[in-house]
Protein backbone atom coordinates (compact mmCIF):
# COMPACT_ATOMS: atom_id res chain seq x y z
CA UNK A 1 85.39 -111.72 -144.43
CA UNK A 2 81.68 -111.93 -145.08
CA UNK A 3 79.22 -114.05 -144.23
CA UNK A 4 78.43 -115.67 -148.26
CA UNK A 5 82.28 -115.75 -148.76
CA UNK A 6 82.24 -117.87 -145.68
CA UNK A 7 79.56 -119.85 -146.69
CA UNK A 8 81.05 -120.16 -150.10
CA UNK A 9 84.54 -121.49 -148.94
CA UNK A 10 82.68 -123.86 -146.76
CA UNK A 11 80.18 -125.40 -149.76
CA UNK A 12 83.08 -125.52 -151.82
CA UNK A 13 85.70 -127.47 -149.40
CA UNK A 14 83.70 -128.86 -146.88
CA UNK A 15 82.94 -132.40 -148.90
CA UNK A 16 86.83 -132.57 -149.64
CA UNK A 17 87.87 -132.00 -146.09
CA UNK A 18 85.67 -134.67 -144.78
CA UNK A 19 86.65 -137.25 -147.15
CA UNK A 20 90.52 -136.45 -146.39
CA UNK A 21 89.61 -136.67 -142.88
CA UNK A 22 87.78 -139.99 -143.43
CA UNK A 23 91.70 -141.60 -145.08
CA UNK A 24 93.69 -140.11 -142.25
CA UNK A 25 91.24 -141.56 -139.61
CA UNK A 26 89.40 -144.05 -140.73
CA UNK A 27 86.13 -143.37 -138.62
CA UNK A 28 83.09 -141.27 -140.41
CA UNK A 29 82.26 -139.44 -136.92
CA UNK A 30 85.31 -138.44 -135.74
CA UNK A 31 85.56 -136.76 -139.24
CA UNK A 32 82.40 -135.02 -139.41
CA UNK A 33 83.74 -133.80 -136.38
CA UNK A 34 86.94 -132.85 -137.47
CA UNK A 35 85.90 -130.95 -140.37
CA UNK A 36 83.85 -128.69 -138.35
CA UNK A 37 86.45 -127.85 -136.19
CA UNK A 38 88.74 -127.23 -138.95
CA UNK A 39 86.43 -124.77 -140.47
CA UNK A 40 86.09 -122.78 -137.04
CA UNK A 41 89.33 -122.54 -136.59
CA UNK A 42 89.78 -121.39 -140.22
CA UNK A 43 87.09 -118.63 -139.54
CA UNK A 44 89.41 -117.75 -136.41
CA UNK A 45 92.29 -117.64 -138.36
CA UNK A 46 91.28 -116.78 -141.72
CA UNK A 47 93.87 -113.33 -141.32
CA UNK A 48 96.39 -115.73 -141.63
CA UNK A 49 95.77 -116.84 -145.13
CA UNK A 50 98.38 -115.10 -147.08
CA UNK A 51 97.06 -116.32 -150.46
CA UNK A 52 99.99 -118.19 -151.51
CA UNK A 53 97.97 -121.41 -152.19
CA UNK A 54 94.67 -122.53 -152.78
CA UNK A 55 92.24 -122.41 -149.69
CA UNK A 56 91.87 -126.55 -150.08
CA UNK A 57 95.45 -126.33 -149.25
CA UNK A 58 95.23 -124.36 -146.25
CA UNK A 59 92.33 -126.05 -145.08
CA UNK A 60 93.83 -129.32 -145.35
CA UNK A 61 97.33 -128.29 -143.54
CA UNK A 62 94.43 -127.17 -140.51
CA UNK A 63 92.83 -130.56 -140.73
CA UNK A 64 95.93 -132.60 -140.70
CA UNK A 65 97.12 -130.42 -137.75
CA UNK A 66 93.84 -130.81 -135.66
CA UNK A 67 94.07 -135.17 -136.63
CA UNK A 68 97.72 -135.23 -135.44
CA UNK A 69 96.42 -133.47 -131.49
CA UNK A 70 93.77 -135.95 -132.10
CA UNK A 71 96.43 -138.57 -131.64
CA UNK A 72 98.73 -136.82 -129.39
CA UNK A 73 95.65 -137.05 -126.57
CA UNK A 74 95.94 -140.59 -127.55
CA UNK A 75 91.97 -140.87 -128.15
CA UNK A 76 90.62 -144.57 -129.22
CA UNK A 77 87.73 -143.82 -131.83
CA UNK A 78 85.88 -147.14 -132.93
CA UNK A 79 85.98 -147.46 -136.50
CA UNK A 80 82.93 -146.05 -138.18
CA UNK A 81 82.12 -147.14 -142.13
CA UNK A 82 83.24 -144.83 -144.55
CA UNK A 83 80.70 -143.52 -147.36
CA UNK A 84 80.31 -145.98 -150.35
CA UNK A 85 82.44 -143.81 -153.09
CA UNK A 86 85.60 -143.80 -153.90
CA UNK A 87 86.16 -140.71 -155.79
CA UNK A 88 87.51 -141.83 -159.61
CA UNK A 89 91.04 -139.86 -160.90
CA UNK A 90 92.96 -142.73 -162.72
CA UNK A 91 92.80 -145.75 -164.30
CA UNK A 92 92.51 -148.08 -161.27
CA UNK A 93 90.30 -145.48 -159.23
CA UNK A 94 87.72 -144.90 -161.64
CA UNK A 95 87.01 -148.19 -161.80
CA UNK A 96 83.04 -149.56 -160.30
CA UNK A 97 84.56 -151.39 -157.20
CA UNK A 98 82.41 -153.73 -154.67
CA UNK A 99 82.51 -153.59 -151.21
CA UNK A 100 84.96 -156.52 -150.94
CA UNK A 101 87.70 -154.32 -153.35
CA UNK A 102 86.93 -151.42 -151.40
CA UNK A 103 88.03 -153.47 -148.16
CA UNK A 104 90.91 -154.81 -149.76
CA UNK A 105 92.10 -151.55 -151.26
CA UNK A 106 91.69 -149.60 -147.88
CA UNK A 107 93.49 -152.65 -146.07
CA UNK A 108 96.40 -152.52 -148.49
CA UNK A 109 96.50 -149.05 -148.35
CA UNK A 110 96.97 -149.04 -144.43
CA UNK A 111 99.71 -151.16 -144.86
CA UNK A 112 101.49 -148.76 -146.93
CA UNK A 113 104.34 -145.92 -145.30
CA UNK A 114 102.88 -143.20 -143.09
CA UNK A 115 103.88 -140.65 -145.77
CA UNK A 116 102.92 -142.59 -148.82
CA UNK A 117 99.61 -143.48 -147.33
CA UNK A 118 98.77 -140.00 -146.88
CA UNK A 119 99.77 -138.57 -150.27
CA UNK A 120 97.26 -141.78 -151.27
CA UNK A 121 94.40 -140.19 -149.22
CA UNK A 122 94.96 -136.84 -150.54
CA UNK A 123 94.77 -137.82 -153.87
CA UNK A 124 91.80 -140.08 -153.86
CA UNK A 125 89.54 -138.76 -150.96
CA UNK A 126 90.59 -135.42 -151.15
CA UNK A 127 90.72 -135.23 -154.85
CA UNK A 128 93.85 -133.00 -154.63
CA UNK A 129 96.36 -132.28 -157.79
CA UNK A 130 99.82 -132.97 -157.06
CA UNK A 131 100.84 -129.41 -156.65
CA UNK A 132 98.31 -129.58 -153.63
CA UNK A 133 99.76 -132.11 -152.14
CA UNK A 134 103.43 -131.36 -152.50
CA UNK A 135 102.31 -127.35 -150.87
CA UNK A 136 100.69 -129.46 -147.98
CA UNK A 137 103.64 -131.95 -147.41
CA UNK A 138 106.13 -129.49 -148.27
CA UNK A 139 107.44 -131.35 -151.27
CA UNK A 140 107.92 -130.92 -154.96
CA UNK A 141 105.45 -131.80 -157.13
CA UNK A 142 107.47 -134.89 -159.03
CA UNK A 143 107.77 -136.26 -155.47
CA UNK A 144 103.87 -136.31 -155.18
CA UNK A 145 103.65 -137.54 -158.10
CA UNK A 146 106.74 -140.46 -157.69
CA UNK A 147 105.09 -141.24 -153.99
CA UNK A 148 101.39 -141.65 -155.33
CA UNK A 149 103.09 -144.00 -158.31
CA UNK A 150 104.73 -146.12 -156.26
CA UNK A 151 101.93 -146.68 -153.43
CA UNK A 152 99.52 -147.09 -156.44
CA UNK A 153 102.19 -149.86 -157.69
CA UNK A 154 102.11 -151.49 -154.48
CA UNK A 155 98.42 -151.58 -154.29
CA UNK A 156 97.93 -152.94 -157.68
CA UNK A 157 100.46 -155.59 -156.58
CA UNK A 158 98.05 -156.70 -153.90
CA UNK A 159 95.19 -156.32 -155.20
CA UNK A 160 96.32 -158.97 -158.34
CA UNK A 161 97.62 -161.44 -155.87
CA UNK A 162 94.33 -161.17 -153.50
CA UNK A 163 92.53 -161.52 -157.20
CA UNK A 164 94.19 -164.91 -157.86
CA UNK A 165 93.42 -166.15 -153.83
């Protein structure tokens, strides 16, 4: 593969990556660095791409494979602060939220199953459609869509009870 296909695949992904990275570990340096090892080995590997899903796909499957040896060498990262957006796809994530929401929201979302947190990450950092996320999980697409409902429910739930605290 050449160089400016490279370069392309990187521009167009690398943003994504990093804020998926960002959800699964919740510290801004250890996904910076994550994301740049998941495009190297990508570059290794890139002969392994059969082209049976989108390259955000792929690319995610290598992140979430390089955060879960992350945790099997049992690393401690302190918690850096994530950027300041949180990308908008629905009606309660396109909404203008202050810090203090933001908290909340990422709070309640930790709280939340390992697998429904995740598809919750994919969706809103990684801005992924539910096909993408059912290829990466190895779902159907309803399922995606049924997880990221319910976790969205539960959120909503806490966020209207922390509202009225």
């Amino acid at each position: 593969m050449d160089k400016e296909k490279i370069d392309e695949i990187y521009r167009e992904n690398a943003a994504m990556i990093y804020k998926y990275l960002c959800g699964l570990t919740q510290d801004s340096g250890l996904a910076e660095e994550l994301t740049q090892e998941t495009f190297f080995q990508a570059i290794k590997g890139i002969d392994k791409f059969r082209g049976d899903c989108k390259i955000s796909v792929w690319l995610c499957g290598i992140a979430k494979k390089l955060w879960y040896k992350e945790l099997e060498k049992g690393s401690r990262h302190k918690t850096a602060p994530l950027d300041d957006t949180i990308p908008s796809t629905e009606n309660v994530e396109s909404k203008s939220l202050n810090n203090l929401e933001k908290v909340e929201i990422f709070r309640l979302m930790h709280n939340l199953d390992d697998v429904t947190r995740e598809v919750m990450y994919l969706r809103l950092a990684g801005e992924l459609q539910f096909s993408e996320i059912a290829a990466i999980l190895g779902k159907t697409e309803n399922w995606a869509r049924v997880t990221y409902y319910r976790g969205k429910q539960k959120i909503m739930k806490g966020m209207k009870e922390w509202n009225e605290n």
